[in-house]
Each structure stands twice: as structure tokens, then as C-alpha cells.
PDB file of N, CA and C in Angstrom:
ATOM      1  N   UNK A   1      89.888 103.422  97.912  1.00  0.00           N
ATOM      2  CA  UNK A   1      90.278 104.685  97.344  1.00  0.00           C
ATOM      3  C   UNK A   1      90.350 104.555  95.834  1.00  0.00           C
ATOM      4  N   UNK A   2      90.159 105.702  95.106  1.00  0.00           N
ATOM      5  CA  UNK A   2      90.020 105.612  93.948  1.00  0.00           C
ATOM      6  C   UNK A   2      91.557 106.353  93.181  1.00  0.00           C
ATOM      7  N   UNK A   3      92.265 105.800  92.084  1.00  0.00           N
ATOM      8  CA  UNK A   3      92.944 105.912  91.629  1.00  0.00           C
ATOM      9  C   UNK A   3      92.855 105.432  89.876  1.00  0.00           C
ATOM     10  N   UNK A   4      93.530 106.385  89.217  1.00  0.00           N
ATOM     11  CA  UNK A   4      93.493 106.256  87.641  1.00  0.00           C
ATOM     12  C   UNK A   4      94.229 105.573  87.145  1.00  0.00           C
ATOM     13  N   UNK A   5      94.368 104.982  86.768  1.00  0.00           N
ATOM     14  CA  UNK A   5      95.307 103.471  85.928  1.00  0.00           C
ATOM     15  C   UNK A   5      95.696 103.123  85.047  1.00  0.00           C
ATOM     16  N   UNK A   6      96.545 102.820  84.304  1.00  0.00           N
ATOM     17  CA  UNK A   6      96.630 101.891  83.310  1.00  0.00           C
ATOM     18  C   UNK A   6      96.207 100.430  83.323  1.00  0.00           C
ATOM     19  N   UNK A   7      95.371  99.705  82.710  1.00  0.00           N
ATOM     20  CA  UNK A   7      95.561  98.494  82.599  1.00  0.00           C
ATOM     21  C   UNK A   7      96.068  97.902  81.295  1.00  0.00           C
ATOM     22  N   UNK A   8      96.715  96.587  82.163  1.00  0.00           N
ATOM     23  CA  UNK A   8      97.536  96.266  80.500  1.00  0.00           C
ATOM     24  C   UNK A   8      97.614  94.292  80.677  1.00  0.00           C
ATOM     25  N   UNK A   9      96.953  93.759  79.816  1.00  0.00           N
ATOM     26  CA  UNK A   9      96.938  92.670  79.902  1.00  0.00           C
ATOM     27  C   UNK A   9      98.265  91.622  79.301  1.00  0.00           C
ATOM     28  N   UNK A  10      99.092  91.695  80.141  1.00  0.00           N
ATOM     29  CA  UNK A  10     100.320  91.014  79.795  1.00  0.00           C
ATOM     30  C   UNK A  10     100.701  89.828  79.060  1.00  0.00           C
ATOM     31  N   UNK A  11      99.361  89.430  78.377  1.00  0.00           N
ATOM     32  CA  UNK A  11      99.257  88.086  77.946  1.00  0.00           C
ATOM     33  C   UNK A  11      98.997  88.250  76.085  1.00  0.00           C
ATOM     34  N   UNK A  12      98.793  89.410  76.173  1.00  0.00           N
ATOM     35  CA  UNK A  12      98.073  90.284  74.339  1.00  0.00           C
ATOM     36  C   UNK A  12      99.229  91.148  74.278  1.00  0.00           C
ATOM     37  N   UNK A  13      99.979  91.396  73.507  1.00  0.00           N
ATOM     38  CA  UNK A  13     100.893  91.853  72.835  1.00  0.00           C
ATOM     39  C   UNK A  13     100.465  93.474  72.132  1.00  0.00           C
ATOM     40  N   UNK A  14     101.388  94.611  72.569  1.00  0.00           N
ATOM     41  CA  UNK A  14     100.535  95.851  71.736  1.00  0.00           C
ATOM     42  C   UNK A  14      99.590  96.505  72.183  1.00  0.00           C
ATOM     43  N   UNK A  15      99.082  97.657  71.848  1.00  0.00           N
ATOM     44  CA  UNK A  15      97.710  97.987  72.618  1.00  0.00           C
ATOM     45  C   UNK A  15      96.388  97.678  72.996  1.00  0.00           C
ATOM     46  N   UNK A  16      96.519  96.106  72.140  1.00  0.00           N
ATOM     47  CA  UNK A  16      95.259  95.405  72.139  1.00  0.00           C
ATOM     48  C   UNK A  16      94.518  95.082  73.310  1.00  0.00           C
ATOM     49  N   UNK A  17      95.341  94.791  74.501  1.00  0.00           N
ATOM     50  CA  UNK A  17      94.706  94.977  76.003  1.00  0.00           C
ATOM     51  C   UNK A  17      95.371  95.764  77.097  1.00  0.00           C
ATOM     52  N   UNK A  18      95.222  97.097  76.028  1.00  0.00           N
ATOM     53  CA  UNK A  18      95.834  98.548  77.163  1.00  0.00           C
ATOM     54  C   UNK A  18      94.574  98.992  77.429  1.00  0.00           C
ATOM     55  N   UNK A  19      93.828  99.546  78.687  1.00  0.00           N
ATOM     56  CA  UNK A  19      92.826 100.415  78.909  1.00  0.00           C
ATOM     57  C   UNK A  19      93.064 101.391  80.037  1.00  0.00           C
ATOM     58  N   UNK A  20      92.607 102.606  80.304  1.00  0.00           N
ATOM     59  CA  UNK A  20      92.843 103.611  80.867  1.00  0.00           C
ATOM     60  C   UNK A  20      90.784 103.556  81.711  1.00  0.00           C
ATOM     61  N   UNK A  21      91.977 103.239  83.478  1.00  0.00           N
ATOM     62  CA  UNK A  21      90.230 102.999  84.322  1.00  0.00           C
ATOM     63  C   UNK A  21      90.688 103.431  85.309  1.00  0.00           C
ATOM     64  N   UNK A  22      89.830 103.087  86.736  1.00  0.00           N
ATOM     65  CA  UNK A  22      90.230 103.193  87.542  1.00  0.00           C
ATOM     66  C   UNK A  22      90.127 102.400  88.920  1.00  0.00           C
ATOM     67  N   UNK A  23      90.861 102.480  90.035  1.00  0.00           N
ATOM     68  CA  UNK A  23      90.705 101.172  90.864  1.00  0.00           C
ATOM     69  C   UNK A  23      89.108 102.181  92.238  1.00  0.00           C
ATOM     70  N   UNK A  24      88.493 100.759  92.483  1.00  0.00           N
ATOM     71  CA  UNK A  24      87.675 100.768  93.042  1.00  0.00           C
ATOM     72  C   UNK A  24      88.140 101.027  94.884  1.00  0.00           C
ATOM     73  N   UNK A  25      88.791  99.933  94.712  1.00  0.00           N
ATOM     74  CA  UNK A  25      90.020  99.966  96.424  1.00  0.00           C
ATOM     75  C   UNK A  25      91.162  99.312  95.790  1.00  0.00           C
ATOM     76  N   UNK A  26      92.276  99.590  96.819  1.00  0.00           N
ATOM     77  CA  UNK A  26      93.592  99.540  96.440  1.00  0.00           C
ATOM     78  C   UNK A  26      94.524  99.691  97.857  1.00  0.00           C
ATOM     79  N   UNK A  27      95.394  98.261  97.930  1.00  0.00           N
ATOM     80  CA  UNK A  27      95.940  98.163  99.604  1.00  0.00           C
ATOM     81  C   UNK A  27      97.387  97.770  98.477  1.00  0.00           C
ATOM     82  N   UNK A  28      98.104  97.572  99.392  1.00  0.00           N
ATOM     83  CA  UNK A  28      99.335  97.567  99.238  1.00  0.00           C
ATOM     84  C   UNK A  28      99.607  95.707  98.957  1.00  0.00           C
ATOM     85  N   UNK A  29      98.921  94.872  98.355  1.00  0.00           N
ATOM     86  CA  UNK A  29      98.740  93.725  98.237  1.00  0.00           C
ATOM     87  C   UNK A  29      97.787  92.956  96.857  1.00  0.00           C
ATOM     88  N   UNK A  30      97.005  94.080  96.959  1.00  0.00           N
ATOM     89  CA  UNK A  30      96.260  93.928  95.882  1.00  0.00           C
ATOM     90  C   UNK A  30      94.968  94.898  95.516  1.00  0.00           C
ATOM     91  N   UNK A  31      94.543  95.178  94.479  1.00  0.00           N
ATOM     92  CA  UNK A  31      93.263  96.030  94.324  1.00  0.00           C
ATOM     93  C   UNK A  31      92.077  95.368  93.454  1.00  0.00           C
ATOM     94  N   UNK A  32      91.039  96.253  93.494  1.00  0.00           N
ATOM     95  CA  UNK A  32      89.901  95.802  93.011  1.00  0.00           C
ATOM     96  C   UNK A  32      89.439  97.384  91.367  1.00  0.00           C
ATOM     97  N   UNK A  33      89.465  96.689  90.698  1.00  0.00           N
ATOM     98  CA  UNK A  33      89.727  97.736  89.281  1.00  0.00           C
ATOM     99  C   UNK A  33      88.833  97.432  88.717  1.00  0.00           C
ATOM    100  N   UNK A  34      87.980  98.539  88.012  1.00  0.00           N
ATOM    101  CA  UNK A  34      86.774  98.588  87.129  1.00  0.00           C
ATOM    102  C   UNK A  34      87.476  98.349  86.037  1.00  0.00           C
ATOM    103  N   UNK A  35      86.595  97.783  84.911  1.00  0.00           N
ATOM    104  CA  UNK A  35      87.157  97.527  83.992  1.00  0.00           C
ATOM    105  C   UNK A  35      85.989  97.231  82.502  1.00  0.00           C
ATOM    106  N   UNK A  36      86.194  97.581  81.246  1.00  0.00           N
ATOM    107  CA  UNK A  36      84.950  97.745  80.415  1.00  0.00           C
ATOM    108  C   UNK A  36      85.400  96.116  79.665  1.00  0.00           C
ATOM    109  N   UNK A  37      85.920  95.282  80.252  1.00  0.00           N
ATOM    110  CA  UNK A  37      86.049  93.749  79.823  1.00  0.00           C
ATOM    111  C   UNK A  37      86.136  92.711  80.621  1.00  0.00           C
ATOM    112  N   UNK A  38      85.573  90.998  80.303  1.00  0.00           N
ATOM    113  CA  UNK A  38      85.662  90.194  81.377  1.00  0.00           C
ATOM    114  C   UNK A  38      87.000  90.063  81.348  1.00  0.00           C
ATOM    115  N   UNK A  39      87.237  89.311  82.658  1.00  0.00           N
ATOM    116  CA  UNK A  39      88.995  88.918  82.608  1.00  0.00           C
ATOM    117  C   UNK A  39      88.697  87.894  83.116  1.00  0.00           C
ATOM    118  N   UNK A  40      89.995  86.950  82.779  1.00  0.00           N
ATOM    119  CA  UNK A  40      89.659  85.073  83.344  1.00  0.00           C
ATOM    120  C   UNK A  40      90.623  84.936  84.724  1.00  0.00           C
ATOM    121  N   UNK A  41      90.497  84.333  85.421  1.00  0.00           N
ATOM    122  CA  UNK A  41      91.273  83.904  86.611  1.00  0.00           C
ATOM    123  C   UNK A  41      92.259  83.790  86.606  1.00  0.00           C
ATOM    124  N   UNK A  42      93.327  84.157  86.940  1.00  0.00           N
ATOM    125  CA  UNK A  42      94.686  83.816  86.447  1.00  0.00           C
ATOM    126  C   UNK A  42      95.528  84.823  85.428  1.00  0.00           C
ATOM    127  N   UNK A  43      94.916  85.789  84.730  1.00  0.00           N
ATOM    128  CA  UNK A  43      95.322  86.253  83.543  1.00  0.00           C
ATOM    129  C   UNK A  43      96.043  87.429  84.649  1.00  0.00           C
ATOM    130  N   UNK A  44      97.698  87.404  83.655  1.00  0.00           N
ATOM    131  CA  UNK A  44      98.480  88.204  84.245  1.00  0.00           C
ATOM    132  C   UNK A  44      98.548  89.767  83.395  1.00  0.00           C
ATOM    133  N   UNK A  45      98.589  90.691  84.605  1.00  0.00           N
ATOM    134  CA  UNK A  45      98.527  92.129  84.467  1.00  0.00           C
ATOM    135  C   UNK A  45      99.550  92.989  85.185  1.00  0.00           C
ATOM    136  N   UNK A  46      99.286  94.373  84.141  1.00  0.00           N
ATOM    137  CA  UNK A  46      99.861  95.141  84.753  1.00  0.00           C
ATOM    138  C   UNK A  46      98.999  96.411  84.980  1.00  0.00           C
ATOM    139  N   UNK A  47      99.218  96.983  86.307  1.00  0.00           N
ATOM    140  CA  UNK A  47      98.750  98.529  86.694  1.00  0.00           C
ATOM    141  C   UNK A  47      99.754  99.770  86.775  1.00  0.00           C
ATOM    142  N   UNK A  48      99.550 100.435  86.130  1.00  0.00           N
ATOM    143  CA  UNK A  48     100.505 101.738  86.236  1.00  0.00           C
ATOM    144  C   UNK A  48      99.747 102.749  86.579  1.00  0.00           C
ATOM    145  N   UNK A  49      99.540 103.508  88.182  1.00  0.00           N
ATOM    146  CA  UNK A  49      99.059 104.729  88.392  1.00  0.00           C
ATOM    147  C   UNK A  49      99.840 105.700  87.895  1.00  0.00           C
ATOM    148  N   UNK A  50      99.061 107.180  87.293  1.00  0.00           N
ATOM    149  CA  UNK A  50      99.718 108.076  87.041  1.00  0.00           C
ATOM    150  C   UNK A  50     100.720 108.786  87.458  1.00  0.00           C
ATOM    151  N   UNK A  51     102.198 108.540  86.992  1.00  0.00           N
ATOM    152  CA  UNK A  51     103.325 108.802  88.053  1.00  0.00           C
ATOM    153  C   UNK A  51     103.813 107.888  88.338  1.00  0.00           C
ATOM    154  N   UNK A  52     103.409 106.758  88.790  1.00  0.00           N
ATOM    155  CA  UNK A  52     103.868 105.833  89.644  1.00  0.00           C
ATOM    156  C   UNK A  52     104.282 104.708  89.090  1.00  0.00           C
ATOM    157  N   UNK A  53     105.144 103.632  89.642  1.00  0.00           N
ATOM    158  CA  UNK A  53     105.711 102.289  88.939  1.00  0.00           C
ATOM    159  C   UNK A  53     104.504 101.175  88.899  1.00  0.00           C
ATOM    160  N   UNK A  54     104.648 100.836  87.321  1.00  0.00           N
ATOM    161  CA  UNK A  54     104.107 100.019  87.265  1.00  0.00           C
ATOM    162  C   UNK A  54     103.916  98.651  88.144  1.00  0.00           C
ATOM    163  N   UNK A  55     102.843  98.038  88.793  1.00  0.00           N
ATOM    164  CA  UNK A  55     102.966  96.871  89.386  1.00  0.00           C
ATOM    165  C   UNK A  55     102.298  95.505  88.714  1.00  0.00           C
ATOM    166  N   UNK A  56     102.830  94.424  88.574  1.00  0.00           N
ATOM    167  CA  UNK A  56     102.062  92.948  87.968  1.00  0.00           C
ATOM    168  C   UNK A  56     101.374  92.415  89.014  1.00  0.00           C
ATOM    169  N   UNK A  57     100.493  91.476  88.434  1.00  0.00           N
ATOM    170  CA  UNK A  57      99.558  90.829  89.413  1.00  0.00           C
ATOM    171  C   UNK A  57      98.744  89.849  88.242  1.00  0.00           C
ATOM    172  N   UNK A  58      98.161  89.269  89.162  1.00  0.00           N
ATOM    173  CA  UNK A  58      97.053  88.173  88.442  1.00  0.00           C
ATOM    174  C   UNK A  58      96.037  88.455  89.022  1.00  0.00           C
ATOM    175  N   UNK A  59      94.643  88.295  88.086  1.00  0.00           N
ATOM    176  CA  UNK A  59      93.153  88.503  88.249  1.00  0.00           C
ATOM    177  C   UNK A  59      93.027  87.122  89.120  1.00  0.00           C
ATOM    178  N   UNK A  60      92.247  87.845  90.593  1.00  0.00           N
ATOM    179  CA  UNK A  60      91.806  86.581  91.511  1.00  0.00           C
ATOM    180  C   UNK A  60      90.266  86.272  91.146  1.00  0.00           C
ATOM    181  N   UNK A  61      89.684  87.241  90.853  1.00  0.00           N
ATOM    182  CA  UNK A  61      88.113  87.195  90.273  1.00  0.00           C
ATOM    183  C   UNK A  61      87.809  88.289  89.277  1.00  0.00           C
ATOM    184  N   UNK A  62      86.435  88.019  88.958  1.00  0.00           N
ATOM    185  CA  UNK A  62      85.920  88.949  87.812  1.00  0.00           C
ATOM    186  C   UNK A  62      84.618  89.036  88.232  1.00  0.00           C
ATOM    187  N   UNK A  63      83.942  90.259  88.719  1.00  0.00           N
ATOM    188  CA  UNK A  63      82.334  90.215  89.218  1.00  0.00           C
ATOM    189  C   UNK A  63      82.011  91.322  87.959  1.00  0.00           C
ATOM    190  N   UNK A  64      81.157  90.328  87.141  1.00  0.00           N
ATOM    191  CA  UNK A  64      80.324  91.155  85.929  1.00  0.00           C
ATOM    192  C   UNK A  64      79.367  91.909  86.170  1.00  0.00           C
ATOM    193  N   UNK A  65      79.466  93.332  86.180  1.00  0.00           N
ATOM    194  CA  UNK A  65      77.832  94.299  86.688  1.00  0.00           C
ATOM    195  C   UNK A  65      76.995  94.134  85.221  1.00  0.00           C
ATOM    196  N   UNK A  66      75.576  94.901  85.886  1.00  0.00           N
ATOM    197  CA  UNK A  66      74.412  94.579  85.207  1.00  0.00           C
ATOM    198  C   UNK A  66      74.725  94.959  83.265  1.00  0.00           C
ATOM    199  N   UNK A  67      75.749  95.883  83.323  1.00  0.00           N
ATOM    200  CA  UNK A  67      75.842  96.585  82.134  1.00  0.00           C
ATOM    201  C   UNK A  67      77.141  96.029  81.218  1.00  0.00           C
ATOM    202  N   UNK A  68      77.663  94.768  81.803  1.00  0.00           N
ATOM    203  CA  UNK A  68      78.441  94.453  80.855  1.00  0.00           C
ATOM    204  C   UNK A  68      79.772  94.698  81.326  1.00  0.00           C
ATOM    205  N   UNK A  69      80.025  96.020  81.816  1.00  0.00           N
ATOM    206  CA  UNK A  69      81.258  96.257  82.611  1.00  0.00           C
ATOM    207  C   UNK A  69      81.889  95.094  83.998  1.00  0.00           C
ATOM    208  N   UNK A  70      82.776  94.904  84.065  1.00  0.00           N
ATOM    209  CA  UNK A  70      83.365  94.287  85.223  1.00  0.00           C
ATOM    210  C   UNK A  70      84.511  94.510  86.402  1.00  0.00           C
ATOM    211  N   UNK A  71      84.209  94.486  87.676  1.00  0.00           N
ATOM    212  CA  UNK A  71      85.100  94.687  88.542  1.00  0.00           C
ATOM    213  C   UNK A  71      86.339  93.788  88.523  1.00  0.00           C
ATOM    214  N   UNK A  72      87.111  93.865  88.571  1.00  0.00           N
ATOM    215  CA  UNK A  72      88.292  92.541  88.622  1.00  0.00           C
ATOM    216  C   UNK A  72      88.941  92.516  89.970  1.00  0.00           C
ATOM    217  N   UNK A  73      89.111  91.547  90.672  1.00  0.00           N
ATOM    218  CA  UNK A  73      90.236  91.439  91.826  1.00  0.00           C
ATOM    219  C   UNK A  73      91.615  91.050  91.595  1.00  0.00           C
ATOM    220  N   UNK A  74      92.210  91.859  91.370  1.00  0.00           N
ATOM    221  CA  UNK A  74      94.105  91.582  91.341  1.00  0.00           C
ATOM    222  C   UNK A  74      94.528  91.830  92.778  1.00  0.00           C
ATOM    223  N   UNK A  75      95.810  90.353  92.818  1.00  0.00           N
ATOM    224  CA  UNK A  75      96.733  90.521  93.590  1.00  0.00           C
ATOM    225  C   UNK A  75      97.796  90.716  92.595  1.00  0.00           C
ATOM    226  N   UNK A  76      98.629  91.287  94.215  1.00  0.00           N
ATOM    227  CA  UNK A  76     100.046  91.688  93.203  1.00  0.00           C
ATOM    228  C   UNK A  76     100.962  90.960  93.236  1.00  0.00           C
ATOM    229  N   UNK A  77     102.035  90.543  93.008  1.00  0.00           N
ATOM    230  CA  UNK A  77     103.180  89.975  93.191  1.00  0.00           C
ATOM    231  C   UNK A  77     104.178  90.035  93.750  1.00  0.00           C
ATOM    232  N   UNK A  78     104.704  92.057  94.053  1.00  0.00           N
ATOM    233  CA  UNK A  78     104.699  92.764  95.197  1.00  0.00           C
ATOM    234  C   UNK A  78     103.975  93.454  95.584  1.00  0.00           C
ATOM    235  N   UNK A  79     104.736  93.907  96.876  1.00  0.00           N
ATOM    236  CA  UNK A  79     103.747  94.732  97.771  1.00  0.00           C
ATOM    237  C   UNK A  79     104.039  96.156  97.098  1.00  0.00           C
ATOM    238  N   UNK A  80     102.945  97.003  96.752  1.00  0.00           N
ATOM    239  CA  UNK A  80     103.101  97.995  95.671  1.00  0.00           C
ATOM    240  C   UNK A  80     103.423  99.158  96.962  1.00  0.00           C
ATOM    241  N   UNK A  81     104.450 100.187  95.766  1.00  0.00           N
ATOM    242  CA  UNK A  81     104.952 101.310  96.627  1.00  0.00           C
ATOM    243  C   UNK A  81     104.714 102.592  96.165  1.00  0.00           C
ATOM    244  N   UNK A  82     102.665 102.547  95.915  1.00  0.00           N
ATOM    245  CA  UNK A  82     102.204 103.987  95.175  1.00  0.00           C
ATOM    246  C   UNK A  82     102.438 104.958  96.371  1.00  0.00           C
ATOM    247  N   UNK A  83     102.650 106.046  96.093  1.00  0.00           N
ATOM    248  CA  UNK A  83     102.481 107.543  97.170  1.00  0.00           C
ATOM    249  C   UNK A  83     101.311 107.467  97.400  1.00  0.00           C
ATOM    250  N   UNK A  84     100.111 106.847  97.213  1.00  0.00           N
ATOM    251  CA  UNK A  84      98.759 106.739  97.604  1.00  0.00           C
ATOM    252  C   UNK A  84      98.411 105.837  98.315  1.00  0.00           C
ATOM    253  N   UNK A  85      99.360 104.704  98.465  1.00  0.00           N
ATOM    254  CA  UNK A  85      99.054 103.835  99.084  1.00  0.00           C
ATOM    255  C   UNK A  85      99.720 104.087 100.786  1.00  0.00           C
ATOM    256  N   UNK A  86     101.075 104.718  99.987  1.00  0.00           N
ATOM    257  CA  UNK A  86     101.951 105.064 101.488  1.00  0.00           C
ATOM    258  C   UNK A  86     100.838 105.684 102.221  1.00  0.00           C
ATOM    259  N   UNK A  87     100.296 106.992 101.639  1.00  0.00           N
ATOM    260  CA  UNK A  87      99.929 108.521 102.562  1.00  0.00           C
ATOM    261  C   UNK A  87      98.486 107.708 103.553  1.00  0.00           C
ATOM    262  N   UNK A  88      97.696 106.560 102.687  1.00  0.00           N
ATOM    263  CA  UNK A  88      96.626 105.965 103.475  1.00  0.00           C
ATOM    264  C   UNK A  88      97.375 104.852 104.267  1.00  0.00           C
ATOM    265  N   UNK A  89      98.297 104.309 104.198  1.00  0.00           N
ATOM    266  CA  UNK A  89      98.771 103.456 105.189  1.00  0.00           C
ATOM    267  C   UNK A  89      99.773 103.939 106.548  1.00  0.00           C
ATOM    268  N   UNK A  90      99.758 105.228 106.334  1.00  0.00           N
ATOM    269  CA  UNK A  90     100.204 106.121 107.366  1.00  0.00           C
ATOM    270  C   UNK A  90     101.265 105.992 107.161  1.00  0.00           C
ATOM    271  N   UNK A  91     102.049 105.467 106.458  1.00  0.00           N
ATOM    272  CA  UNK A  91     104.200 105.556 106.073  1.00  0.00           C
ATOM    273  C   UNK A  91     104.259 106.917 105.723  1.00  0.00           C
ATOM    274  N   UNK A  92     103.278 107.920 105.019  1.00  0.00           N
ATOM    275  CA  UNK A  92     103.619 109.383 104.412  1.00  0.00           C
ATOM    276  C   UNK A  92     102.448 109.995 104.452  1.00  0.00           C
ATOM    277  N   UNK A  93     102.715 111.035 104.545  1.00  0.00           N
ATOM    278  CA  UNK A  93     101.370 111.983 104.851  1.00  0.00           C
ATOM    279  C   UNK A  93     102.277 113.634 104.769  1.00  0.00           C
ATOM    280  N   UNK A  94     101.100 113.983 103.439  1.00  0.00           N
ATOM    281  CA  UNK A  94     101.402 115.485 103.084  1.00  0.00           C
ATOM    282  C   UNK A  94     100.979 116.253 104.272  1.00  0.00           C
ATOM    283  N   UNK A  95      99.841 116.158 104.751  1.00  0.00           N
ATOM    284  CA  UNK A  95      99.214 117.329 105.901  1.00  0.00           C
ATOM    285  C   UNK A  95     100.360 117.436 107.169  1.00  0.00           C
ATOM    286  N   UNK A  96     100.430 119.007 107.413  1.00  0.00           N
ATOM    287  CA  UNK A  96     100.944 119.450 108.173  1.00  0.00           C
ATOM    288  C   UNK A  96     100.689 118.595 109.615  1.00  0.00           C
ATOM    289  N   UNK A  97     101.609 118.752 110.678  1.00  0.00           N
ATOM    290  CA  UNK A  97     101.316 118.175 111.497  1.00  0.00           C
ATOM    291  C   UNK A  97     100.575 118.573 112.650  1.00  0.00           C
ATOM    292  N   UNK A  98      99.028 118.155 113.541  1.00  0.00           N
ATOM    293  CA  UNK A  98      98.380 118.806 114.039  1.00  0.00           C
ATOM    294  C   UNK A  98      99.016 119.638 115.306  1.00  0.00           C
ATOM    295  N   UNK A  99      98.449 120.500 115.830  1.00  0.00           N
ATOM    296  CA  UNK A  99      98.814 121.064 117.001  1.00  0.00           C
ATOM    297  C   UNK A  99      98.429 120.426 117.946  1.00  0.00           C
ATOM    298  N   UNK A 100      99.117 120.848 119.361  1.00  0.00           N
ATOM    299  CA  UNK A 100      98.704 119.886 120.692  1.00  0.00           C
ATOM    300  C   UNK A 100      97.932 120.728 121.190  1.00  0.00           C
ATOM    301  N   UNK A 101      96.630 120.184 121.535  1.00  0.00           N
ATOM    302  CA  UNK A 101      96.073 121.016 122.913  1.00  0.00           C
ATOM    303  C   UNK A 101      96.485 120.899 124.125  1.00  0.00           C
ATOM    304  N   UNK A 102      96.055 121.947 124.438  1.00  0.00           N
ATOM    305  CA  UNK A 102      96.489 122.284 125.582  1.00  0.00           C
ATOM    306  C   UNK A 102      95.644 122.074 126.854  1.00  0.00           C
TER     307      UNK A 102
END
């Protein structure tokens, strides 16, 4: 699922590694986030969806596409508690509830 982000590289001080992207997939453990820079293994982060509490994590990989841009794999440190993550993991769900047939 796709979601809008903050990224913020916890290791650079200031806005120097703030970027505004978005995640590719995203589970309650860890996500996979586009990103217009490489990131190294290990380098600790933060994600803030719009609205939502910021979560930390460390980059598990970095897959560089053809154009320079890169996907990153973060885990988190906790298990994150976005309203987006709830409503797809079935804990919350806006839609009304279906009717029974009959």
C-alpha cells in the first residue's frame, strides 16, 4: 500500500536528510520506501505518515533503480500503529458493516 511520508535520516542533523516520499508496501514491522538517495545498511531512520506518529527503524537494504532513485527496506523497532496499517490488518475498518444474505 502506498502511503506519504516523511523521511528523516537520524544520523544528519537539520533538514539535511529530511525528504517528503512515499512507501511502496508497508506492514506493521517494517516497509519498503522510495526514495531520491542511496542509503547504507544500518543507517537509522525515521518515518512520519501524514497524521500519524512518527516510527524509527534501520535500512535492511537499498535496491538502486535504473534512474538513480532507490527503494530502501526498513524495519522498525516497533510494531507501527498507523490507521493504515490497522484498517489493512483488519484491527479497524471505516466501511460500514456488510449485510447478511438471506
Amino acid at each position: 500500500m502506498i502511503v506519504v511520508v516523511r523521511l528523516a535520516n537520524l544520523e544528519l542533523p537539520g533538514s539535511d536528510g529530511i525528504e517528503w516520499t512515499y512507501t511502496d508496501n508497508v506492514s506493521g514491522h517494517g516497509a519498503r520506501v522510495f526514495s531520491k538517495r542511496p542509503w547504507r545498511t544500518g543507517e537509522e531512520i525515521a518515518i512520519t505518515p501524514f497524521n500519524e506518529q512518527t516510527t524509527q527503524g534501520s535500512v535492511v537494504y537499498c535496491q538502486r533503480l535504473a534512474d538513480g532513485r532507490c527503494f530502501i527496506g526498513v524495519n522498525f523497532k516497533d510494531r507501527v500503529a498507523w490507521s493504515v496499517v490497522r484498517r489493512y490488518n483488519g484491527i479497524k475498518t471505516d466501511a460500514p458493516p456488510r449485510p447478511k444474505s438471506s
